[in-house]
Protein backbone atom coordinates (compact mmCIF):
# COMPACT_ATOMS: atom_id res chain seq x y z
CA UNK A 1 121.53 89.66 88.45
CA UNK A 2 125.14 90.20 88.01
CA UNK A 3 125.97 93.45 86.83
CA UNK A 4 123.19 96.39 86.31
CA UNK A 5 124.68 99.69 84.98
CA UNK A 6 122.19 102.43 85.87
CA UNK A 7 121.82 106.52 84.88
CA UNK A 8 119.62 108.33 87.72
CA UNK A 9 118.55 111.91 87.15
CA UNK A 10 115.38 112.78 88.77
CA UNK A 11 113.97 116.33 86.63
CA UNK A 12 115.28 115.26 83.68
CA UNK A 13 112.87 113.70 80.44
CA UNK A 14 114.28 110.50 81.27
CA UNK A 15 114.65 110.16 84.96
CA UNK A 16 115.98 106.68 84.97
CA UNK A 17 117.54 104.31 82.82
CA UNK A 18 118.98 100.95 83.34
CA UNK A 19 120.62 98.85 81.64
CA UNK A 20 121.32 95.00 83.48
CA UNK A 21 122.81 91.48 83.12
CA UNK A 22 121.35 88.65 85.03
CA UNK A 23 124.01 85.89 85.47
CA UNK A 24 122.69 82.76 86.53
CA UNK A 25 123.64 78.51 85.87
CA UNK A 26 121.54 77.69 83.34
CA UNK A 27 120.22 74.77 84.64
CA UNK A 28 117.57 76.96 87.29
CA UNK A 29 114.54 77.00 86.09
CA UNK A 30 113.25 80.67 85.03
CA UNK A 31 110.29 82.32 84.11
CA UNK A 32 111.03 85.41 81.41
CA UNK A 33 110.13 89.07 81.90
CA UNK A 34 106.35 89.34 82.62
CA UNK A 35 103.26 91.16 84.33
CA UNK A 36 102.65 88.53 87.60
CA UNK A 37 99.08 87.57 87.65
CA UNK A 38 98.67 87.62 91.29
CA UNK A 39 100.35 91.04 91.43
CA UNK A 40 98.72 93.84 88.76
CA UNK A 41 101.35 95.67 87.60
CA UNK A 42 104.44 93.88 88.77
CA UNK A 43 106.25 93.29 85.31
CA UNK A 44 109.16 90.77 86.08
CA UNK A 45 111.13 87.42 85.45
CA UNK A 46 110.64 84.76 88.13
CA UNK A 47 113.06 82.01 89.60
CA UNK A 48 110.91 79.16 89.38
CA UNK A 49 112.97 77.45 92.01
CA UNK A 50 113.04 80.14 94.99
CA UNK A 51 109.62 82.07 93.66
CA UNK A 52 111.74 85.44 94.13
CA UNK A 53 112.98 87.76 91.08
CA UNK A 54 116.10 89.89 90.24
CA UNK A 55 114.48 92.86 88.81
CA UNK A 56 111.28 94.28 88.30
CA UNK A 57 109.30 97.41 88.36
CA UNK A 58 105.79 97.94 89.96
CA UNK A 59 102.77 99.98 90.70
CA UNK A 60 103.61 103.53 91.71
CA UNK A 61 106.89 103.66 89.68
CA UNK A 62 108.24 101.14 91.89
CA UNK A 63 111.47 100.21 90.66
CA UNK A 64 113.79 97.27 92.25
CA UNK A 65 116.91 95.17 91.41
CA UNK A 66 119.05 92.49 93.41
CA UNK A 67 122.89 91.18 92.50
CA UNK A 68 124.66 88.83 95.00
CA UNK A 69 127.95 89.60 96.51
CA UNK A 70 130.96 87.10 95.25
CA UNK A 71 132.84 86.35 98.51
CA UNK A 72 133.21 82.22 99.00
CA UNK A 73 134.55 82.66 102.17
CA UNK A 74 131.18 83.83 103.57
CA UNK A 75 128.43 81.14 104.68
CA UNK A 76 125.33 80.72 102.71
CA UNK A 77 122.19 82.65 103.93
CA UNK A 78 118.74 80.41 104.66
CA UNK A 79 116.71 82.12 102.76
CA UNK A 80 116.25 83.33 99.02
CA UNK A 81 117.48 86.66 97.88
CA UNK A 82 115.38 87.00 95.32
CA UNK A 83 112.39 87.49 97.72
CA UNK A 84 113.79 91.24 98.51
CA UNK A 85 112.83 92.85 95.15
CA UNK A 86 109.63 91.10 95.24
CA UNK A 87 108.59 92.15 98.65
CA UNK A 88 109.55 96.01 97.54
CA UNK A 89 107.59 95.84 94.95
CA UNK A 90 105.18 94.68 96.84
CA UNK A 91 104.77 96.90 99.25
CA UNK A 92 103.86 100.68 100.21
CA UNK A 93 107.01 101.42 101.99
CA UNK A 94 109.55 104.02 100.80
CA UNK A 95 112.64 102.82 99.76
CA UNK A 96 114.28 104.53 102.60
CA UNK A 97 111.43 102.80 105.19
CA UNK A 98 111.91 99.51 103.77
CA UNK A 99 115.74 99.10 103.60
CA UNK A 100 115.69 100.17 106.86
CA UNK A 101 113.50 97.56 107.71
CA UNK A 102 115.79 94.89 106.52
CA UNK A 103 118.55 95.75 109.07
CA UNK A 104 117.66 92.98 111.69
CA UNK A 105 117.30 90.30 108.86
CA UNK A 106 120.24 90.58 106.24
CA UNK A 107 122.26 88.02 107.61
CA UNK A 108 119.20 85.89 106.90
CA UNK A 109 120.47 86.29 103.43
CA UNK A 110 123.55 85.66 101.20
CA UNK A 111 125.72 88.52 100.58
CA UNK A 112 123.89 90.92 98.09
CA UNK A 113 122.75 94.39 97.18
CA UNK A 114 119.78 95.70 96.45
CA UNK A 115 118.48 98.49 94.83
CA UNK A 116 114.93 99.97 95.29
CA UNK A 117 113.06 103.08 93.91
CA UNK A 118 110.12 104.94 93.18
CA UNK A 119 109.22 108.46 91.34
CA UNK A 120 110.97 110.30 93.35
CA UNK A 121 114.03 108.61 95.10
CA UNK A 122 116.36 105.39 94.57
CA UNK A 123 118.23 103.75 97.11
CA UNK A 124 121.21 101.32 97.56
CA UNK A 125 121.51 98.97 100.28
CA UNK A 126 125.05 96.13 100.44
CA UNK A 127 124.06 93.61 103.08
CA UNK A 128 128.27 93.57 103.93
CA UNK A 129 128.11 97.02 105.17
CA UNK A 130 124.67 96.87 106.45
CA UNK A 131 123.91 100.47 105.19
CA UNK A 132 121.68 102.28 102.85
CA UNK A 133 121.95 105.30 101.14
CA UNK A 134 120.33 107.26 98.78
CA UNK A 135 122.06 107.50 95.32
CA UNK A 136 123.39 110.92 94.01
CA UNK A 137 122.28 111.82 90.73
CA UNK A 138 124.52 110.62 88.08
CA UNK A 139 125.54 107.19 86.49
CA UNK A 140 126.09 104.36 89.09
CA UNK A 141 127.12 100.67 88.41
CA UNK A 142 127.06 97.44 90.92
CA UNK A 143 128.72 94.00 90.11
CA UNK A 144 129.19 91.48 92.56
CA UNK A 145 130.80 93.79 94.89
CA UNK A 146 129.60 97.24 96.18
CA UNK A 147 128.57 99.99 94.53
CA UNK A 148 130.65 101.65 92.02
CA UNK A 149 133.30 99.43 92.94
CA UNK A 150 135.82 100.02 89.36
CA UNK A 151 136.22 96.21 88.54
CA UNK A 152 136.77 96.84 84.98
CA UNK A 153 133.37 95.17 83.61
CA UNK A 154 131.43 97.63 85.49
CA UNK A 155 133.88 100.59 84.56
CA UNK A 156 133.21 99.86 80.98
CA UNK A 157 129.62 99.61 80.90
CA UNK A 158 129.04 102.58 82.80
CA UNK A 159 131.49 104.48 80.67
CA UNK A 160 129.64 103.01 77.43
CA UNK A 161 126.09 103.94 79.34
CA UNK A 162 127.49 107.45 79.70
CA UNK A 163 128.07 107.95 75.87
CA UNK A 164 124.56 107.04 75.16
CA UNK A 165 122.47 109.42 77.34
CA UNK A 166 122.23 112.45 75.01
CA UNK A 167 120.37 110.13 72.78
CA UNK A 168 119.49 106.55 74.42
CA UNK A 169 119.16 104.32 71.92
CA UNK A 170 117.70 100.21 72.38
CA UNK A 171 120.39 98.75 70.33
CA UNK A 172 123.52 100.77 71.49
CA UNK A 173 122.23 99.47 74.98
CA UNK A 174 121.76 95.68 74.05
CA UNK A 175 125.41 95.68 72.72
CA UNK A 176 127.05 97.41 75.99
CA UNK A 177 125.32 94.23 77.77
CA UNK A 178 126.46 91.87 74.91
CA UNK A 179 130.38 92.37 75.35
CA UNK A 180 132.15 89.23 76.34
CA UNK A 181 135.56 91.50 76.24
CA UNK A 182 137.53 90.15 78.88
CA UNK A 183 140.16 92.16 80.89
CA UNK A 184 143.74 91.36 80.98
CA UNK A 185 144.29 88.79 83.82
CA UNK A 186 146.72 91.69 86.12
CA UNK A 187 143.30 93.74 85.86
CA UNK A 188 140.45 91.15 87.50
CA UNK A 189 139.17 91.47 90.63
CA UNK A 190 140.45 88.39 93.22
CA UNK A 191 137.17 87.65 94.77
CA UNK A 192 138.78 84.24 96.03
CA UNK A 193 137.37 82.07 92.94
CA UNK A 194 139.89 80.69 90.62
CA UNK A 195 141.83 81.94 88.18
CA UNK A 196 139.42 80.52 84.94
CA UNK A 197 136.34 81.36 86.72
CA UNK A 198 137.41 84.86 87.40
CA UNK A 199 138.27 85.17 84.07
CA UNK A 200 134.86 83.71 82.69
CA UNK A 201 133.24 86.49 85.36
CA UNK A 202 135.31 88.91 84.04
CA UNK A 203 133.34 90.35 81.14
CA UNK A 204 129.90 92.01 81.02
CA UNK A 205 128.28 89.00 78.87
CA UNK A 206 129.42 85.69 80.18
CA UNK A 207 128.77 82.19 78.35
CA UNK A 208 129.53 78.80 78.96
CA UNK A 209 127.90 75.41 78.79
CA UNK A 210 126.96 75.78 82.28
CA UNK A 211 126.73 79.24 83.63
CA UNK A 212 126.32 82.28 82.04
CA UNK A 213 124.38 85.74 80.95
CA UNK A 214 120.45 84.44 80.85
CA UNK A 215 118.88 87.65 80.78
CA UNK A 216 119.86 91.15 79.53
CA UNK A 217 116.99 93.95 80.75
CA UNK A 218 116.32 97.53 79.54
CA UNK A 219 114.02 99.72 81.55
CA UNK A 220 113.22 103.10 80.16
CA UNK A 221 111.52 105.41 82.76
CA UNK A 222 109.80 108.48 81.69
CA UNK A 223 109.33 111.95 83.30
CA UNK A 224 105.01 111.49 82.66
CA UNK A 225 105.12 108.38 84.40
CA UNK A 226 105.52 105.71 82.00
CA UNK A 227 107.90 103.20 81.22
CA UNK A 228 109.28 100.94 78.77
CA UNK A 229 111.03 97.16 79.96
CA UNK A 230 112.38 94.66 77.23
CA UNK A 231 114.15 91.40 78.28
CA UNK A 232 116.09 89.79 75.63
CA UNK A 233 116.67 86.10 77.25
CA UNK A 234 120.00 83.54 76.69
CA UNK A 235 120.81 79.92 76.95
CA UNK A 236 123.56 77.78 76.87
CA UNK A 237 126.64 79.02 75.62
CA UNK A 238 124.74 82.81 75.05
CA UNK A 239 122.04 81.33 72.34
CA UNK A 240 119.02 83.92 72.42
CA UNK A 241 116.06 81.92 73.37
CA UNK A 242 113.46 84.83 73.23
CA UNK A 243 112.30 88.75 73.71
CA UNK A 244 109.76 90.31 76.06
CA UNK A 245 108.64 93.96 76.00
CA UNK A 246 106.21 95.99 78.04
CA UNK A 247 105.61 99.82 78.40
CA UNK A 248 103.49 100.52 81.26
């Protein structure tokens, strides 16, 4: 997951809503959004490769969602990111208890952050800075650096997430995640990739033959309780390839 634009407001009618991109090469075999079997109640996609996921939600209005940090200079961790959500959602921990308990094994794991949730509280954890915090109430964003860090992608989205929340609409949300505007090239982040590959990262929906957007995710959470979770999914060169919806 590559860039998730989020609106926290615990109290309010709609206490969370999130709106995310999941980036991936299209070549690694995925599972799309869905309730896991061996897990009642855990509604997510699945990397078939790793067995982890990016985002999810799960029993007791257990909400998590992973992106990786972009920094090449940084070795590669030995094991899968994508088992953090799962093992969140998983669990009975609060997300204050169980980022905490990740301190002594982040650098098992490639740069990333992650954030994790319930009724009541949502935390942020960046595996650089080895430090989690609850968020304040408000609209946040997270790329491929650190929270609310203004690469203009994420400054965008959260500005176009912002104009929506009087009225939230499915539609309005799909196309914030759908714009391949790219920034001028004096604007992008240097995240020490090259030039055309920054620029291809450089826009909230990417697409290529080879790497791109493959899932955009809305998750509608609702002061009673319930929720709503759609997953439009992408292939090659951004061709939709499906929908999934659940409300739980």
């Amino acid at each position: 997951m590559c860039l998730i634009v989020l609106a926290w407001r615990p109290g309010h009618d709609l206490p969370l809503l999130v709106a995310a991109n999941r980036d991936e090469f299209y070549a690694r075999p995925t599972a799309a959004l869905a309730e896991w079997p061996e897990t009642p109640g855990l509604i997510a996609g699945r990397d078939l490769q790793a067995g982890g996921t990016w985002l999810g939600i799960g029993p007791g209005g257990r909400f998590a969602a992973l992106t990786n940090i972009r920094d090449p200079r940084t070795a590669q961790g030995a094991r899968s990111r994508g088992e953090l959500p799962l093992r969140f959602l998983r669990s009975d921990l609060t997300p204050e208890d169980f980022l905490n308990s990740l301190r002594g094994e982040a650098n098992d794991y490639s740069g990333f952050n992650l954030l994790v949730g319930d009724r009541q509280q949502l935390w942020h954890f960046n595996s650089q800075r080895g430090q989690a915090k609850p968020l304040l109430p408000g609209a946040h964003g997270v790329s491929n650096a650190d929270l609310d860090t203004p690469w203009p992608k994420l400054q965008h989205a959260k500005a176009t997430l912002v104009a929506t929340l009087e009225a939230p609409d499915e539609q309005a949300l799909f196309a914030l995640l759908a714009n391949t505007t790219r920034p001028d090239d004096e604007r992008l982040p240097n995240t020490g990739v090259n030039l055309d590959l920054e620029r291809l990262l450089g826009s909230v929906f990417i697409a290529s033959p080879t790497y791109g957007t493959r899932a955009s995710t809305l998750l509608f959470t609702y002061a009673d309780g319930t929720r709503r979770i759609i997953e439009r999914s992408f292939g090659p060169e951004g061709m939709p390839s499906g929908e999934a919806r659940f409300d739980s």
